[in-house]
C-alpha atoms as a PDB file:
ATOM      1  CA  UNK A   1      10.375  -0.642   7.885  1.00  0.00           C
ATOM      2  CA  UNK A   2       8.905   1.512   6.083  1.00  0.00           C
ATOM      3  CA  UNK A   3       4.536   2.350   6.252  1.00  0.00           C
ATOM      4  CA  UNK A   4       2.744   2.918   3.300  1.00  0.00           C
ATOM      5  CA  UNK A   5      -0.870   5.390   3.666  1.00  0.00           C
ATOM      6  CA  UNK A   6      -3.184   3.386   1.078  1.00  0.00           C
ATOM      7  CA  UNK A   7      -6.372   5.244   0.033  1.00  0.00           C
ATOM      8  CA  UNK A   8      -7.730   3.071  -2.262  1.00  0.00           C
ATOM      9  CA  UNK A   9     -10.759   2.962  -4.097  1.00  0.00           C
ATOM     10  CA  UNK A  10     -12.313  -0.803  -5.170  1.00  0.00           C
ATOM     11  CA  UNK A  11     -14.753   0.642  -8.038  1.00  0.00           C
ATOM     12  CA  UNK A  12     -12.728   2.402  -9.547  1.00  0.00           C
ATOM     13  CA  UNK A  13      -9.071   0.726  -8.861  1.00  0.00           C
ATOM     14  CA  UNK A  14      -8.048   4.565  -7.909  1.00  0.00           C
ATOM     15  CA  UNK A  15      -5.247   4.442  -5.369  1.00  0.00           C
ATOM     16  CA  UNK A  16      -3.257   7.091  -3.541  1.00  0.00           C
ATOM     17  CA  UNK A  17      -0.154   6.410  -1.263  1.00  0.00           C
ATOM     18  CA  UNK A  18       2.147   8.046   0.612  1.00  0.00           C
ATOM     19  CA  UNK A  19       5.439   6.752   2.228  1.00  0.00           C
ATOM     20  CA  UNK A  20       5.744   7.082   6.174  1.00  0.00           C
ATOM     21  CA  UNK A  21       8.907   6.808   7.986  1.00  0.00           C
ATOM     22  CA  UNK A  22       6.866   7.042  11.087  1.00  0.00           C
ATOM     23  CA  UNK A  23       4.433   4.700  11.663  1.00  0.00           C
ATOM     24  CA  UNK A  24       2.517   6.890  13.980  1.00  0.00           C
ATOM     25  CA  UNK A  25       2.356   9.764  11.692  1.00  0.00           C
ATOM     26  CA  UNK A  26       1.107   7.226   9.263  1.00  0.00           C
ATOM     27  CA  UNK A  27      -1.768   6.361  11.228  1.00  0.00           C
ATOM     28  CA  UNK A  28      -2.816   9.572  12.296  1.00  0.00           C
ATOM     29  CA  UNK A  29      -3.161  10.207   8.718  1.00  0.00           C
ATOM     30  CA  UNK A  30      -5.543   7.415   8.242  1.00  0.00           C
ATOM     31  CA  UNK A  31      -7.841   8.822  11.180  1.00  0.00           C
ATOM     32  CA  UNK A  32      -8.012  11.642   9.478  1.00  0.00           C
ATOM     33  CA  UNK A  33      -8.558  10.307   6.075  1.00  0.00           C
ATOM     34  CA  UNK A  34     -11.851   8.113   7.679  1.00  0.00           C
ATOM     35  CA  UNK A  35     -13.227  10.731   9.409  1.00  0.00           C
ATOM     36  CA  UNK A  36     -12.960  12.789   5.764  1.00  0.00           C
ATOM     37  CA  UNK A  37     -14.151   9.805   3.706  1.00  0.00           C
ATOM     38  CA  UNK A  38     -17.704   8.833   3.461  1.00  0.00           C
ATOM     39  CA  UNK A  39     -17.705   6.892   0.426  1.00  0.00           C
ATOM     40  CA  UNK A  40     -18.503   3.197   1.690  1.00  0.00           C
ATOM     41  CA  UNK A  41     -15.981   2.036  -1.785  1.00  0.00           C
ATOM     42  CA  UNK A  42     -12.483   3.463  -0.534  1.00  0.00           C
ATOM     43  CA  UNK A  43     -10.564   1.469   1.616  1.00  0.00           C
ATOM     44  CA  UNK A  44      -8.259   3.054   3.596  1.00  0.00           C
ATOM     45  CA  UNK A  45      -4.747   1.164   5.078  1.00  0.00           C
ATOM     46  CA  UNK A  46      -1.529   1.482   6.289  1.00  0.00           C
ATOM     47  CA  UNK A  47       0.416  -1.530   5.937  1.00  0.00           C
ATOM     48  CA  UNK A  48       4.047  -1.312   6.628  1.00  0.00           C
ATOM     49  CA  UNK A  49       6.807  -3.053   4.349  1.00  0.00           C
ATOM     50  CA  UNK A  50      10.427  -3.404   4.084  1.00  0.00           C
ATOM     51  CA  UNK A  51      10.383  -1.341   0.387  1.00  0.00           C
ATOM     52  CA  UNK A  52       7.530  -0.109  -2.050  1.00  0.00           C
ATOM     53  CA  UNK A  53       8.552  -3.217  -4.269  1.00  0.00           C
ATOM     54  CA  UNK A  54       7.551  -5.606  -1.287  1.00  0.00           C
ATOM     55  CA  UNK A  55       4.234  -4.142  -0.943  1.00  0.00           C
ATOM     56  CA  UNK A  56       3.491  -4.880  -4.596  1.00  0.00           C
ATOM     57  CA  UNK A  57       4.574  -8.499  -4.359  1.00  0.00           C
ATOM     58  CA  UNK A  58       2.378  -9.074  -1.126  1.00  0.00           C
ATOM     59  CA  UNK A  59      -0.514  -6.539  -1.714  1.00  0.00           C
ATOM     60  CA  UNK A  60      -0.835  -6.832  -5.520  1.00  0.00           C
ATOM     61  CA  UNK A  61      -4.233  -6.168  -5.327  1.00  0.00           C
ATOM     62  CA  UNK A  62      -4.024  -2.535  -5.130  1.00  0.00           C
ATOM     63  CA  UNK A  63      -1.799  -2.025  -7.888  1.00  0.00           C
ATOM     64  CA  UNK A  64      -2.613  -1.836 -11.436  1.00  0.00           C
ATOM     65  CA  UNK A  65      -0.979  -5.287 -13.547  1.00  0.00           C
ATOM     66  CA  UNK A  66       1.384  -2.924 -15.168  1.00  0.00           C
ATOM     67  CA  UNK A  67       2.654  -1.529 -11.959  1.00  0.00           C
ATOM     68  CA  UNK A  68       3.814  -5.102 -10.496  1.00  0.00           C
ATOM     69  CA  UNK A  69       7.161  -6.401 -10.552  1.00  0.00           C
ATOM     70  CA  UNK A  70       7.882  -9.513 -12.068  1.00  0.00           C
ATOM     71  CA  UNK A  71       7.123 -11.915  -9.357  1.00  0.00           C
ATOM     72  CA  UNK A  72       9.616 -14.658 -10.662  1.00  0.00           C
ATOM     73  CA  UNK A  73      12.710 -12.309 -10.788  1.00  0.00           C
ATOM     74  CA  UNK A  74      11.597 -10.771  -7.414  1.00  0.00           C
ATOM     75  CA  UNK A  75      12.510 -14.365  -5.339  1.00  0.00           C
ATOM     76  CA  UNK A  76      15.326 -15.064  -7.721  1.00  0.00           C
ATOM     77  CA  UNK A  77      17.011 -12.505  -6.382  1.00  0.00           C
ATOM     78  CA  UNK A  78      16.735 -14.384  -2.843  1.00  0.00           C
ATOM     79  CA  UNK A  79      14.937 -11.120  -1.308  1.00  0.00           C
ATOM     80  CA  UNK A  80      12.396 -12.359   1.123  1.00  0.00           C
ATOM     81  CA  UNK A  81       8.985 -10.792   2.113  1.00  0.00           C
ATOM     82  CA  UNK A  82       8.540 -10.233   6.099  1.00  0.00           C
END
């Protein structure tokens, strides 16, 4: 599984990520990334997924429509989301 450090900003659709092996290291990142952030706009997450292409399909939200894979060929190619 692999954890993904979300900084993501809902006015402006501005996200930044970074991959975590660790999920622990991942979350200590996202303390530190609160206590740094004091714009009430930016959510920050980690949410941990089985590959970067998972996240999209389940999380879509934070991506930009361009960014997504194409949903149908995703389950065609029997992968399932955890």
């Amino acid at each position: 599984m692999k954890h993904f450090l979300m900084v993501f900003n809902r006015k402006t659709g501005a996200l930044r990520m970074k991959e975590y092996a660790d999920v622990r290291d991942a979350i200590l990142q996202r303390l530190e990334e609160e206590q740094a952030n004091d714009n009430p706009d930016v959510e920050i997450v980690v949410i941990g997924a089985p590959s970067l292409e998972d996240l999209k399909v389940t999380h879509s939200r934070y991506f930009a429509v361009d960014e997504l894979p194409d949903v149908a060929s995703y389950w065609a190619q029997g992968e399932k989301v955890s």
